[in-house]
PDB file of N, CA and C in Angstrom:
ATOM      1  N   UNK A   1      75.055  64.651  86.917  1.00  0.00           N
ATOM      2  CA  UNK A   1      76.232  65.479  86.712  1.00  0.00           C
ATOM      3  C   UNK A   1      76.316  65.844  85.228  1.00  0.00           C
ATOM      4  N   UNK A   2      76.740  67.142  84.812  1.00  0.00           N
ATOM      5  CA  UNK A   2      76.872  67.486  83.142  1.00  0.00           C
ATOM      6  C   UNK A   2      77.976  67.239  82.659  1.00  0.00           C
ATOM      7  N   UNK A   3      77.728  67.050  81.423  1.00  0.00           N
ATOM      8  CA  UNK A   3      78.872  66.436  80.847  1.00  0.00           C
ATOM      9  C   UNK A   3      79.621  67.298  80.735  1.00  0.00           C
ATOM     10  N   UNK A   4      80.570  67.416  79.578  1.00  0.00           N
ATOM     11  CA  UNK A   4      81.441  68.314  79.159  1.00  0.00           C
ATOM     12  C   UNK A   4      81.065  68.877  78.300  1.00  0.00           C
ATOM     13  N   UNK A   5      80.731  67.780  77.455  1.00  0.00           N
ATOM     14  CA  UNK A   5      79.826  68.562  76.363  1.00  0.00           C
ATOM     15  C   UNK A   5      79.292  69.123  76.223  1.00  0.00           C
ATOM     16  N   UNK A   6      78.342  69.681  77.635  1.00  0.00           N
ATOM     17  CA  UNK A   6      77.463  70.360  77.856  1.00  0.00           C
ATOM     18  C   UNK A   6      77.375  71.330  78.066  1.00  0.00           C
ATOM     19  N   UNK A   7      78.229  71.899  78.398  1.00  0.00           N
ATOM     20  CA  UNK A   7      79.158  73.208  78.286  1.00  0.00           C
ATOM     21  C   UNK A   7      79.551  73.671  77.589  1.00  0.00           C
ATOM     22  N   UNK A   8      78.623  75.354  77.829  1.00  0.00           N
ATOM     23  CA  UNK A   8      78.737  76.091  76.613  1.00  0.00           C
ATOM     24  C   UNK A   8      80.193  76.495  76.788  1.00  0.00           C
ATOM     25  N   UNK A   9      80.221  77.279  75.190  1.00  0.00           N
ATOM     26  CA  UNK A   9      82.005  77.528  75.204  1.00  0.00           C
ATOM     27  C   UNK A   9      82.164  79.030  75.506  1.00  0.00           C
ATOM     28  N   UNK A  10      83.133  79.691  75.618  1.00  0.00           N
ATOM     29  CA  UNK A  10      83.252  81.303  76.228  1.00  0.00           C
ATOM     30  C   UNK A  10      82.401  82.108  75.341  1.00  0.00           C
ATOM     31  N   UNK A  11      82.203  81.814  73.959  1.00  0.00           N
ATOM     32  CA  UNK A  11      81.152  82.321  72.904  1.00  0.00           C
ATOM     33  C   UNK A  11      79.937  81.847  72.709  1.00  0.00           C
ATOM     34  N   UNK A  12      79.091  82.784  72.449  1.00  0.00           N
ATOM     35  CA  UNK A  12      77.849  81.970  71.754  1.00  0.00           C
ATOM     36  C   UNK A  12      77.069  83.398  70.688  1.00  0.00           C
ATOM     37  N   UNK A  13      76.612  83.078  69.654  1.00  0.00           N
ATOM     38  CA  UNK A  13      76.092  83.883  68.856  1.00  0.00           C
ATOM     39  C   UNK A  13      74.614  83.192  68.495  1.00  0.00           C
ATOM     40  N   UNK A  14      73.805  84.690  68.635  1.00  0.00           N
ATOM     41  CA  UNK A  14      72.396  84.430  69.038  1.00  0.00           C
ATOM     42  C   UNK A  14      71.917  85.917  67.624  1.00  0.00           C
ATOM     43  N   UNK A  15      71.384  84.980  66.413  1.00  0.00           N
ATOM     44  CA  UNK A  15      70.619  85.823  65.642  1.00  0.00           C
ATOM     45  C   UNK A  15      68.862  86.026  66.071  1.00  0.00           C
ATOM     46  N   UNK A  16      68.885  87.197  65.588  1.00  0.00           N
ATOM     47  CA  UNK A  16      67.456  87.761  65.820  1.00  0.00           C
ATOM     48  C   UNK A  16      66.115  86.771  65.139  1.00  0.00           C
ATOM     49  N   UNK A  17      65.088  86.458  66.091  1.00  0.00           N
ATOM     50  CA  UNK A  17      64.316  85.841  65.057  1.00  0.00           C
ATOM     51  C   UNK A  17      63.800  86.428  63.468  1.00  0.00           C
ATOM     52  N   UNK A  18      63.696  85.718  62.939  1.00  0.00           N
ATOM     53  CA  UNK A  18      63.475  85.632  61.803  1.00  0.00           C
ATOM     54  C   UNK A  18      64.775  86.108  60.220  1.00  0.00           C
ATOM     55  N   UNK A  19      65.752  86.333  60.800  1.00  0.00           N
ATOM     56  CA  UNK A  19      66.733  86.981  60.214  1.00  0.00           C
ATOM     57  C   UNK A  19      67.641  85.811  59.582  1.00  0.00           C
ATOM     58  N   UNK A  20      67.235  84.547  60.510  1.00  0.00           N
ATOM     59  CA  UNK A  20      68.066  83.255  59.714  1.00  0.00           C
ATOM     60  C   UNK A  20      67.610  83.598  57.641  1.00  0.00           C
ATOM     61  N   UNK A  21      66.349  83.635  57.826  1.00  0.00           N
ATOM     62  CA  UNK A  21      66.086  83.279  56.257  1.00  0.00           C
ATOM     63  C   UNK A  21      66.445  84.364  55.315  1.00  0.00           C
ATOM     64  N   UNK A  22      66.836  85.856  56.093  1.00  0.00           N
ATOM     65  CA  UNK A  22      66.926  86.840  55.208  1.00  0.00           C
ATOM     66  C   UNK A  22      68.332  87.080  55.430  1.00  0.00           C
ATOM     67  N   UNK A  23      68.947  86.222  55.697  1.00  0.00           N
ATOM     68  CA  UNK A  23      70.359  86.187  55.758  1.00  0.00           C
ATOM     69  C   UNK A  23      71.141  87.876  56.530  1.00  0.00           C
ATOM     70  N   UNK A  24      69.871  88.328  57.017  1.00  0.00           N
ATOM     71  CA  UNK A  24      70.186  89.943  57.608  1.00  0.00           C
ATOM     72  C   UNK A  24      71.628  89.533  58.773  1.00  0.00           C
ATOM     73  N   UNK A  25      73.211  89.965  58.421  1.00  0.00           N
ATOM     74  CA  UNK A  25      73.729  89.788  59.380  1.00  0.00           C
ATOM     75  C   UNK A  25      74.309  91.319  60.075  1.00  0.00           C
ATOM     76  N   UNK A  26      73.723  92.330  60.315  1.00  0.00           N
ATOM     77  CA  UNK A  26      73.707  92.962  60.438  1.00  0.00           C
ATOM     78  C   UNK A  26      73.326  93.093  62.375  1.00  0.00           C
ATOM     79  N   UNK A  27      72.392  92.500  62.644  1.00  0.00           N
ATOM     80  CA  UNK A  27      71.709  92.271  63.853  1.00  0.00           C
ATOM     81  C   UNK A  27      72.053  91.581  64.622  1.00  0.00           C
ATOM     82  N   UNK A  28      73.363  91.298  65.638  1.00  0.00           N
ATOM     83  CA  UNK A  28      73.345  89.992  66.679  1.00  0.00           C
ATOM     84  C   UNK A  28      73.768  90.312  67.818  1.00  0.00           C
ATOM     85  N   UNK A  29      73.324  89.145  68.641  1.00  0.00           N
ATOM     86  CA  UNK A  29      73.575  89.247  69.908  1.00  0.00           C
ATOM     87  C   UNK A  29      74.892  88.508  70.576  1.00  0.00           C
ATOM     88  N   UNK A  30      76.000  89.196  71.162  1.00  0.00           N
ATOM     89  CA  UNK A  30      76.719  87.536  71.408  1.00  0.00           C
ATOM     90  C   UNK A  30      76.800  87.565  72.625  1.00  0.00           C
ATOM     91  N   UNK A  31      76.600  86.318  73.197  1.00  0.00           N
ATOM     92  CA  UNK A  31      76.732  85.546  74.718  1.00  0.00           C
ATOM     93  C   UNK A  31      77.945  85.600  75.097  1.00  0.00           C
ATOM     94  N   UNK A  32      78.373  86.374  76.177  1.00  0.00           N
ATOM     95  CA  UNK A  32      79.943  86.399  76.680  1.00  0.00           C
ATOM     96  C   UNK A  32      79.987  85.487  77.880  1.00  0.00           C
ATOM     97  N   UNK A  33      80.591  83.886  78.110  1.00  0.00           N
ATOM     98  CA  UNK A  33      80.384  83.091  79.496  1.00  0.00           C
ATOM     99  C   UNK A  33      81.462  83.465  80.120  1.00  0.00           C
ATOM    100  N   UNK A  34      81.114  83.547  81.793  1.00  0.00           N
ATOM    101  CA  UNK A  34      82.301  83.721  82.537  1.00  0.00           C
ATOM    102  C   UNK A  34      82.699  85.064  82.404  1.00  0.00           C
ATOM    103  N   UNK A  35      81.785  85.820  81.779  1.00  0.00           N
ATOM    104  CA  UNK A  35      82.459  87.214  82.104  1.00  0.00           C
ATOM    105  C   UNK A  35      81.237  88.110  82.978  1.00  0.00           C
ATOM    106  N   UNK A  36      82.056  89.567  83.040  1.00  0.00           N
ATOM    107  CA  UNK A  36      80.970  90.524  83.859  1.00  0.00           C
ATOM    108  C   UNK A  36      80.662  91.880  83.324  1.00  0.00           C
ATOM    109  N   UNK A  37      80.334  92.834  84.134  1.00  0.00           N
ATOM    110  CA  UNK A  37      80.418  94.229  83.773  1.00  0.00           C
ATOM    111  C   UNK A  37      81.867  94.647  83.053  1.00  0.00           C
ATOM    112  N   UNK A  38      83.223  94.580  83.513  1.00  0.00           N
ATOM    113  CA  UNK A  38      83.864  94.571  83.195  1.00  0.00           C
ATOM    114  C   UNK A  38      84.348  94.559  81.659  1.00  0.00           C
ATOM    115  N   UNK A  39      84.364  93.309  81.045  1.00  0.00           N
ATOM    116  CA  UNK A  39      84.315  93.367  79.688  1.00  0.00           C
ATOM    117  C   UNK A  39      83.436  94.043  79.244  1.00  0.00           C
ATOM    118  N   UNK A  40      81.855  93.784  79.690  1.00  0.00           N
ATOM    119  CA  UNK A  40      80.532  94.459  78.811  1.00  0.00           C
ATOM    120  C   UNK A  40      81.040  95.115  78.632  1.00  0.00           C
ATOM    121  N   UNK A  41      80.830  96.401  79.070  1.00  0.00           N
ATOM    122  CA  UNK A  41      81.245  97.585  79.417  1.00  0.00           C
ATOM    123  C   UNK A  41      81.993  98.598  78.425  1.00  0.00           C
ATOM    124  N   UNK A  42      83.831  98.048  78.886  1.00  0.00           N
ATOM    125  CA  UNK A  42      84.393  98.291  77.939  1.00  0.00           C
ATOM    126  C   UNK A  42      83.962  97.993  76.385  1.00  0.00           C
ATOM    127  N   UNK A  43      83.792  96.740  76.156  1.00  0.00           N
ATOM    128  CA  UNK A  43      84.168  96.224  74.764  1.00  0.00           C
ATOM    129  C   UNK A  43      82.505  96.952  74.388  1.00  0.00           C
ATOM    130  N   UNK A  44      81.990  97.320  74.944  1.00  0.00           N
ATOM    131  CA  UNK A  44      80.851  98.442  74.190  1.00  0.00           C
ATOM    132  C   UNK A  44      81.332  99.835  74.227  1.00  0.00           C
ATOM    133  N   UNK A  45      81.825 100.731  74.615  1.00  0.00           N
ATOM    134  CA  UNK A  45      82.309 101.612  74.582  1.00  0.00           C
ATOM    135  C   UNK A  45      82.932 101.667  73.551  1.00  0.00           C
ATOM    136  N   UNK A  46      84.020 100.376  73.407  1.00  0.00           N
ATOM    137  CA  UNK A  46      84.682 100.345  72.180  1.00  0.00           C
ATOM    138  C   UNK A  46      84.107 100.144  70.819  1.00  0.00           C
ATOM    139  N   UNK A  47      83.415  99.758  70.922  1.00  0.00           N
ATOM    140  CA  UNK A  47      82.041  99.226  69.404  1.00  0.00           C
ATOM    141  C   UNK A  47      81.477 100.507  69.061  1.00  0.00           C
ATOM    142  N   UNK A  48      80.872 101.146  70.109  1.00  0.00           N
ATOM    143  CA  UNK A  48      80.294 102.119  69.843  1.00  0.00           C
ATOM    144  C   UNK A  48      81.306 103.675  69.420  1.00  0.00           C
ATOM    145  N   UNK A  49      82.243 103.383  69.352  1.00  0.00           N
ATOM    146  CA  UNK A  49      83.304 104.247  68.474  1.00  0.00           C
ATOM    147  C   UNK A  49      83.372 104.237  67.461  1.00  0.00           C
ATOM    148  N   UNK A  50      82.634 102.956  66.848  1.00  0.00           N
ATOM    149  CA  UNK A  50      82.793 102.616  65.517  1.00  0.00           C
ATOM    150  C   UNK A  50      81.596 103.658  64.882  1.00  0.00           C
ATOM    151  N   UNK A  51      81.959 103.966  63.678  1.00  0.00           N
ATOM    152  CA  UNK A  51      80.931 104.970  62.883  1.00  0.00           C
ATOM    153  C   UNK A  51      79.570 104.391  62.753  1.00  0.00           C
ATOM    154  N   UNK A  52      80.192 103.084  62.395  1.00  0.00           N
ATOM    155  CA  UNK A  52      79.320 102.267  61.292  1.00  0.00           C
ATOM    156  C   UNK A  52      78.343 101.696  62.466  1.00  0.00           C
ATOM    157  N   UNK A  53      78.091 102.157  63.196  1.00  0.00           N
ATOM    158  CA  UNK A  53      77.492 100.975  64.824  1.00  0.00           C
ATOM    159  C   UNK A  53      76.785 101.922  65.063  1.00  0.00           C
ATOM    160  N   UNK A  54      75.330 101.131  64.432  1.00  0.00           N
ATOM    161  CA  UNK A  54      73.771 101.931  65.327  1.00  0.00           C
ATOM    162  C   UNK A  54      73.670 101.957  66.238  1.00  0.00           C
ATOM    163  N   UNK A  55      73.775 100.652  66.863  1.00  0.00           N
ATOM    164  CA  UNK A  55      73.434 100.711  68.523  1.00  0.00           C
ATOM    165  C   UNK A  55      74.595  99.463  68.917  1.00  0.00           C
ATOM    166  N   UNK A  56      74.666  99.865  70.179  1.00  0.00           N
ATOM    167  CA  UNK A  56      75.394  98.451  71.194  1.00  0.00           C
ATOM    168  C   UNK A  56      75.316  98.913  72.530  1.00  0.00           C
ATOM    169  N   UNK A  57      74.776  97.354  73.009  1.00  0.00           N
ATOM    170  CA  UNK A  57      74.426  97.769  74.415  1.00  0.00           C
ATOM    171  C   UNK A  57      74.408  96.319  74.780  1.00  0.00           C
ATOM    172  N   UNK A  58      75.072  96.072  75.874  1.00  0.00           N
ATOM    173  CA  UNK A  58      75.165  94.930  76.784  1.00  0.00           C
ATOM    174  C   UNK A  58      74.081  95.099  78.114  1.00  0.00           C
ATOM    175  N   UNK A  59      74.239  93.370  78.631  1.00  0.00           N
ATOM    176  CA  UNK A  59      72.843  93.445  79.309  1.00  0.00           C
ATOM    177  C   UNK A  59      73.232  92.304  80.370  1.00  0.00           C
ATOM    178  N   UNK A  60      73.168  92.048  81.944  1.00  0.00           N
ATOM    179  CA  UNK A  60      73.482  90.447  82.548  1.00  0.00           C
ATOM    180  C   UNK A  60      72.543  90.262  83.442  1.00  0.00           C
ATOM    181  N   UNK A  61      72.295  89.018  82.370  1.00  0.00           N
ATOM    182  CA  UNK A  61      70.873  88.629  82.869  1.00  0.00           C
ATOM    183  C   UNK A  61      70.033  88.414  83.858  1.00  0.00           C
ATOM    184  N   UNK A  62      70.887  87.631  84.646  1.00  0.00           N
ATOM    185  CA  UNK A  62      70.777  87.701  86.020  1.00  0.00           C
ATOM    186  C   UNK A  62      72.001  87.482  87.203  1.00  0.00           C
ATOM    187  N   UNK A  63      71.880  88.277  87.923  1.00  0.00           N
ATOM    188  CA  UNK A  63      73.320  88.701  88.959  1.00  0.00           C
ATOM    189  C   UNK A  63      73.871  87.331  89.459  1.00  0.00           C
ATOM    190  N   UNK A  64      72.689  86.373  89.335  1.00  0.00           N
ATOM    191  CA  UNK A  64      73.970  85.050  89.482  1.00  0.00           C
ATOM    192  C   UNK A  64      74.525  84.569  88.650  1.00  0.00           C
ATOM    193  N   UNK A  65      74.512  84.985  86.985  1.00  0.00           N
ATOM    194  CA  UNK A  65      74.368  84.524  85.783  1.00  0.00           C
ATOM    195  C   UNK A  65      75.881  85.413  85.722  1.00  0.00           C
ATOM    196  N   UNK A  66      76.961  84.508  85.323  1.00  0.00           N
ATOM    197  CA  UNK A  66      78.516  84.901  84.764  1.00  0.00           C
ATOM    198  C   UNK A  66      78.646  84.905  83.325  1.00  0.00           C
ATOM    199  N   UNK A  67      77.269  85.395  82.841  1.00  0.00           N
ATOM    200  CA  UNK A  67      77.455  85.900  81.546  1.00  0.00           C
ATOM    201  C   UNK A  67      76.997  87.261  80.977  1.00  0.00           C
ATOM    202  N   UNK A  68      77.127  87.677  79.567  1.00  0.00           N
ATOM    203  CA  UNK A  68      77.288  89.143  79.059  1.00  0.00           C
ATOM    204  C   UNK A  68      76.276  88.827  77.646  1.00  0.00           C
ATOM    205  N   UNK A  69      75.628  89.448  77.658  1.00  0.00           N
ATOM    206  CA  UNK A  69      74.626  89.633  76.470  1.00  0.00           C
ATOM    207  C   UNK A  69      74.869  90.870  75.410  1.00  0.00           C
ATOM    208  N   UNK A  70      75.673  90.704  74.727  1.00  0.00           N
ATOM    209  CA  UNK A  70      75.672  92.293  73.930  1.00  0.00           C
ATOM    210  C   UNK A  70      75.122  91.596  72.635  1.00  0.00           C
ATOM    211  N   UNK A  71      74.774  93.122  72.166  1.00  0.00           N
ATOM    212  CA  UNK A  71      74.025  93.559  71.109  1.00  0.00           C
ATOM    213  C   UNK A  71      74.406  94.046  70.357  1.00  0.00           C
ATOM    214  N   UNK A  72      74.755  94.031  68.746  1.00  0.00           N
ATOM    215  CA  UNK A  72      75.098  94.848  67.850  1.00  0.00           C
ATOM    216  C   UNK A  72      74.708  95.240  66.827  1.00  0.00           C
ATOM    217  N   UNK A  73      73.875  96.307  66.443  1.00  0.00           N
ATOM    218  CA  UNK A  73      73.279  96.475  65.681  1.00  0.00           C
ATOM    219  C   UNK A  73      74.050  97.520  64.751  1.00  0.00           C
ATOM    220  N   UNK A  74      74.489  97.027  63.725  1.00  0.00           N
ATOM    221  CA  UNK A  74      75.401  98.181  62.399  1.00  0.00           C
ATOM    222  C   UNK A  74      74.148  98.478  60.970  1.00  0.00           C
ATOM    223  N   UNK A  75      75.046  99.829  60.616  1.00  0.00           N
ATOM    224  CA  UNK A  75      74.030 100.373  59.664  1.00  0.00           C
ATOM    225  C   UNK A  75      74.361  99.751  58.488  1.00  0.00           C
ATOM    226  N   UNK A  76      75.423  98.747  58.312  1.00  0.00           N
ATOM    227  CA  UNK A  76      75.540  97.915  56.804  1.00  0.00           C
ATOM    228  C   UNK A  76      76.553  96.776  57.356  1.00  0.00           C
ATOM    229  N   UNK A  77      77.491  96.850  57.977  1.00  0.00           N
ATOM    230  CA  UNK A  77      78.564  96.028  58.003  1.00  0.00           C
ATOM    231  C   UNK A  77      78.111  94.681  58.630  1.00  0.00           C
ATOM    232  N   UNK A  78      78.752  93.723  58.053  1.00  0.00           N
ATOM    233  CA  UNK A  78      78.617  92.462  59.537  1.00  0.00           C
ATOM    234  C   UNK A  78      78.655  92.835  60.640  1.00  0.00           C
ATOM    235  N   UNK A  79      77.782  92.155  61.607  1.00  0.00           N
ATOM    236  CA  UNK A  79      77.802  92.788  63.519  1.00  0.00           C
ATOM    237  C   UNK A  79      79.007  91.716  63.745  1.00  0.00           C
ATOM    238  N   UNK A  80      79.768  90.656  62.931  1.00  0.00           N
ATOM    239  CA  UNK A  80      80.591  89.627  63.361  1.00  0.00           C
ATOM    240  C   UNK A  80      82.084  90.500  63.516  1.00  0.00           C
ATOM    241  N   UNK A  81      81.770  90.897  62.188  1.00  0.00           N
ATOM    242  CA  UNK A  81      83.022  91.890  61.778  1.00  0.00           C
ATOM    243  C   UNK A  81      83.237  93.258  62.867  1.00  0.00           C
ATOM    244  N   UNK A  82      82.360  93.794  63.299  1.00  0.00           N
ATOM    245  CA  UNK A  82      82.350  95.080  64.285  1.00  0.00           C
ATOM    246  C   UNK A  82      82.880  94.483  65.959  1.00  0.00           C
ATOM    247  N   UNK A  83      82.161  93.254  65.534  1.00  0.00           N
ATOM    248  CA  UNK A  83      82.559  92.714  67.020  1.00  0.00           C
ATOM    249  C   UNK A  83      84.008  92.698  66.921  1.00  0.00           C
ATOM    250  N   UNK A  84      84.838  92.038  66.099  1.00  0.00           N
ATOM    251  CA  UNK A  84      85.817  91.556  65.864  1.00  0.00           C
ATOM    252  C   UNK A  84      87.168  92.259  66.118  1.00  0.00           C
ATOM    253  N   UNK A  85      86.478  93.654  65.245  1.00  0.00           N
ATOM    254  CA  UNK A  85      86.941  94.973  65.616  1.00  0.00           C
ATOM    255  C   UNK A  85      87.082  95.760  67.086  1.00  0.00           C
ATOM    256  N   UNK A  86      86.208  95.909  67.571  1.00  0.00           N
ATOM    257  CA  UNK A  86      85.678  95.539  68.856  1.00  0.00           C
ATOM    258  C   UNK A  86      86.830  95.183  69.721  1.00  0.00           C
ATOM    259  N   UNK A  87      87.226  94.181  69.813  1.00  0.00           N
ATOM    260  CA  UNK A  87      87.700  93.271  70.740  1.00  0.00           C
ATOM    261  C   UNK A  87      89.535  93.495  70.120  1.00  0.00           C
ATOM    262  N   UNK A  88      89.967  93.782  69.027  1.00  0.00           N
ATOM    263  CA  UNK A  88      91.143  94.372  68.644  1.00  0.00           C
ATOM    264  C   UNK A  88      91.387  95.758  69.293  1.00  0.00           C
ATOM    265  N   UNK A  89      90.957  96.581  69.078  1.00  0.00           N
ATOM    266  CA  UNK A  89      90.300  97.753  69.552  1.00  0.00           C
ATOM    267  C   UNK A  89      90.791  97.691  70.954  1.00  0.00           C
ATOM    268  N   UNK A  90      89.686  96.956  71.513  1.00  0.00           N
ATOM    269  CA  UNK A  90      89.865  97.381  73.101  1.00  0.00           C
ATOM    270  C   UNK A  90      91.424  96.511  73.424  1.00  0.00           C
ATOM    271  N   UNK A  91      92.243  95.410  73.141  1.00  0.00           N
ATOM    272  CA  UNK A  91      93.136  94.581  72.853  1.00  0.00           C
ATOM    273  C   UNK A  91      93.885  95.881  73.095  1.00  0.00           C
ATOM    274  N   UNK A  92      94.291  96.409  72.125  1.00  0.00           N
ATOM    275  CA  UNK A  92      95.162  97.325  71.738  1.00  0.00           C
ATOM    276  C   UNK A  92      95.392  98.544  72.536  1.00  0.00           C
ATOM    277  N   UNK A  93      94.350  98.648  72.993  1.00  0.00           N
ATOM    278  CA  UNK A  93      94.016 100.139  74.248  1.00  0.00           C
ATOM    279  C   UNK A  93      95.103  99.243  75.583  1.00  0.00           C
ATOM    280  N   UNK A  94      94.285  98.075  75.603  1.00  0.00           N
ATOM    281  CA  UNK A  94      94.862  97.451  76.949  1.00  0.00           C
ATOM    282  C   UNK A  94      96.254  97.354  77.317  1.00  0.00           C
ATOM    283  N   UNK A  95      96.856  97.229  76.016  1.00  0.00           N
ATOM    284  CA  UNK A  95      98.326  96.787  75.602  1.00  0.00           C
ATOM    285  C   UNK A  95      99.285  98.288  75.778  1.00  0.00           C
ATOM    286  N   UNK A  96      98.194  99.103  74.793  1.00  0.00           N
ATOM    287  CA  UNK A  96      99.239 100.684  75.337  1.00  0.00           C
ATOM    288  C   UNK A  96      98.762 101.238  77.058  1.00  0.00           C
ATOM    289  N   UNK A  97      98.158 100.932  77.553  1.00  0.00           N
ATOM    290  CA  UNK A  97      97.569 101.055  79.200  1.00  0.00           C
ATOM    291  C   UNK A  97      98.939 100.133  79.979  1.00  0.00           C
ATOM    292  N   UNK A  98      98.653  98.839  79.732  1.00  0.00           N
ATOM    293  CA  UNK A  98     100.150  98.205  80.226  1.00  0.00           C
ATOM    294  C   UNK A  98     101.139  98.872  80.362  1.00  0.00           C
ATOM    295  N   UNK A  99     101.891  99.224  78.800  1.00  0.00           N
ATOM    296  CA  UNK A  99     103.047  99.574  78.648  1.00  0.00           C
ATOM    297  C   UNK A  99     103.503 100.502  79.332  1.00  0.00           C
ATOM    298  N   UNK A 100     102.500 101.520  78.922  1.00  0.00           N
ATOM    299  CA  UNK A 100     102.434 103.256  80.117  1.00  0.00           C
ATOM    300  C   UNK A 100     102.561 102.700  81.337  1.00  0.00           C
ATOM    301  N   UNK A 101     101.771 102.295  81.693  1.00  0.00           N
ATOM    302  CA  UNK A 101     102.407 101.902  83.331  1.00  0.00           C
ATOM    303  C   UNK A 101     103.296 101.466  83.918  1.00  0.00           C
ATOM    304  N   UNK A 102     103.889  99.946  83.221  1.00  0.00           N
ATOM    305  CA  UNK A 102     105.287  99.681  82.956  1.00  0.00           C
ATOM    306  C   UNK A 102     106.349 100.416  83.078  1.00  0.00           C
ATOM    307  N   UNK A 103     105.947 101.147  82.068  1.00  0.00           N
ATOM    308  CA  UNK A 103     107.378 102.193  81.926  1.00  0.00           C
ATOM    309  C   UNK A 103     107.355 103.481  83.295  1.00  0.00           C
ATOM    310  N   UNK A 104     106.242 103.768  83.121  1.00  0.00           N
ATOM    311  CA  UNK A 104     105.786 104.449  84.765  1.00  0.00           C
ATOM    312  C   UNK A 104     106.442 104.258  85.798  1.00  0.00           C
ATOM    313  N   UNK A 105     105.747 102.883  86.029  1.00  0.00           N
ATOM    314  CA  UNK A 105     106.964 101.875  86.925  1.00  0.00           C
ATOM    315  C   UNK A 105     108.292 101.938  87.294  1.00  0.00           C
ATOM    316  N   UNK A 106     109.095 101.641  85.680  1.00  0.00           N
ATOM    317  CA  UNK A 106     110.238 102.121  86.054  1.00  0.00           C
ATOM    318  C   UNK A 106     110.866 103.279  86.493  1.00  0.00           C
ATOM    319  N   UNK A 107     110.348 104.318  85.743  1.00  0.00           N
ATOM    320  CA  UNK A 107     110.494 105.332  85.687  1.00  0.00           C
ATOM    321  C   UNK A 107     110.604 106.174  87.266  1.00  0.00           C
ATOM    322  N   UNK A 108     109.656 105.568  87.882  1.00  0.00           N
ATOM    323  CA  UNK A 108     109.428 105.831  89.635  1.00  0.00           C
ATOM    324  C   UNK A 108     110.555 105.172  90.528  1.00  0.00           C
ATOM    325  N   UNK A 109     110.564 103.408  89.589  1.00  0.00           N
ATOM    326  CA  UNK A 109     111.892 102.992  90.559  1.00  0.00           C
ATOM    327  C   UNK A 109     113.044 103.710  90.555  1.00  0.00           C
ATOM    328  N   UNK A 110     113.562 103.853  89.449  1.00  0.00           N
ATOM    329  CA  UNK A 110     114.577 104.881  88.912  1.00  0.00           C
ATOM    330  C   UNK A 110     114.782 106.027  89.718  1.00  0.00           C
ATOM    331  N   UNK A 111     113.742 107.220  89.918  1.00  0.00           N
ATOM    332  CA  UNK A 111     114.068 107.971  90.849  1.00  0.00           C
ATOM    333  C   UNK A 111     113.803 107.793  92.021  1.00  0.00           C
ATOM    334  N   UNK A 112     113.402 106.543  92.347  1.00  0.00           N
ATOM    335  CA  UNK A 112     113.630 106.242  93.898  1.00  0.00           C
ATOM    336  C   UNK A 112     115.226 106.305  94.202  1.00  0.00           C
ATOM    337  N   UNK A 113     115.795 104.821  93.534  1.00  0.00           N
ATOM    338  CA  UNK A 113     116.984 104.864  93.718  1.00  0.00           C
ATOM    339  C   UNK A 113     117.779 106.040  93.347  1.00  0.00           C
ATOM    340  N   UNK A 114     117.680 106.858  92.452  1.00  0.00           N
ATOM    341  CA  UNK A 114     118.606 108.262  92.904  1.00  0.00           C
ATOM    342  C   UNK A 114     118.216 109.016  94.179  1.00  0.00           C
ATOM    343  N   UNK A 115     117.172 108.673  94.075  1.00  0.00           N
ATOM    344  CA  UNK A 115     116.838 109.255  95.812  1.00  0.00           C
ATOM    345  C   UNK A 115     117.651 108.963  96.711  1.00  0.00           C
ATOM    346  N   UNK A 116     117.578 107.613  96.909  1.00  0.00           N
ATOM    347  CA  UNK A 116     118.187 106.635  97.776  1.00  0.00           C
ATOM    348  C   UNK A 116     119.651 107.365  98.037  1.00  0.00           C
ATOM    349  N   UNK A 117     119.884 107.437  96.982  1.00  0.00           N
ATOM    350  CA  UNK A 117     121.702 107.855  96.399  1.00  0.00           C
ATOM    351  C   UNK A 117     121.995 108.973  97.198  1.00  0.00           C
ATOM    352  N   UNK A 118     120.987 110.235  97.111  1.00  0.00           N
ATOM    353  CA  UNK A 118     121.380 110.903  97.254  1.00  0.00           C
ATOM    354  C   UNK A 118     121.190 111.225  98.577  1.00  0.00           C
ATOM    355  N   UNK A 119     120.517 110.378  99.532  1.00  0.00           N
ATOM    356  CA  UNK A 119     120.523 110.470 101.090  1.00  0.00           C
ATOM    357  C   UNK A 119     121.796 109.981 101.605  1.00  0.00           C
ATOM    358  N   UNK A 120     121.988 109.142 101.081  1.00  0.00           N
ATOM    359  CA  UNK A 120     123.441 108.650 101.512  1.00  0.00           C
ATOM    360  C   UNK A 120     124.989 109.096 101.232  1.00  0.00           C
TER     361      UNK A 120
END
């Protein structure tokens, strides 16, 4: 049976070989656990808005595998920092998507009940 310990955590960051010694942080990969297309997806769409972002592209490894492989490759900035951005970014989209609907929401109950009102 595995421990606990053994278990990776929802993150994992995976530098390119040989880039440890040239301190290049420009190049990484991060391991998303427990997630799917879903996040990939988005939170690349969102990266790739960024100016500064050569490439990004997510990848899952294998269809029984509940994890997310993205890639970030920037033309100067930290890939830690883009990610970071990234994930605010899409945060923030999600939050005004909520709200709109929310208010949507009400907005529909609202003229239901004058509806209502006005059948009666």
């Amino acid at each position: 049976m595995a421990d606990d310990k053994e278990k990776p955590g929802r993150l994992s960051v995976i530098q390119m070989a040989g880039t440890e010694l040239t301190g290049d942080n420009t190049c990484l990969t991060f391991v998303l656990h427990n997630e799917d297309h879903t996040l990939g997806n988005a939170l690349r769409y969102m990266i790739m808005k960024n100016p500064d972002v050569e490439f990004c592209g997510y990848s899952i490894p294998h269809p029984s595998e509940n994890k997310v492989n993205l890639r970030i490759q920037t033309k100067g900035s930290p890939a830690v920092d883009v990610f970071k951005k990234g994930l605010s970014d899409l945060t923030a989209l999600s939050e005004h998507v909520l709200e709109t609907f929310e208010i949507s929401v009400q907005n529909f109950k609202a003229q239901q009940q004058e509806e209502d009102m006005d059948i009666q």
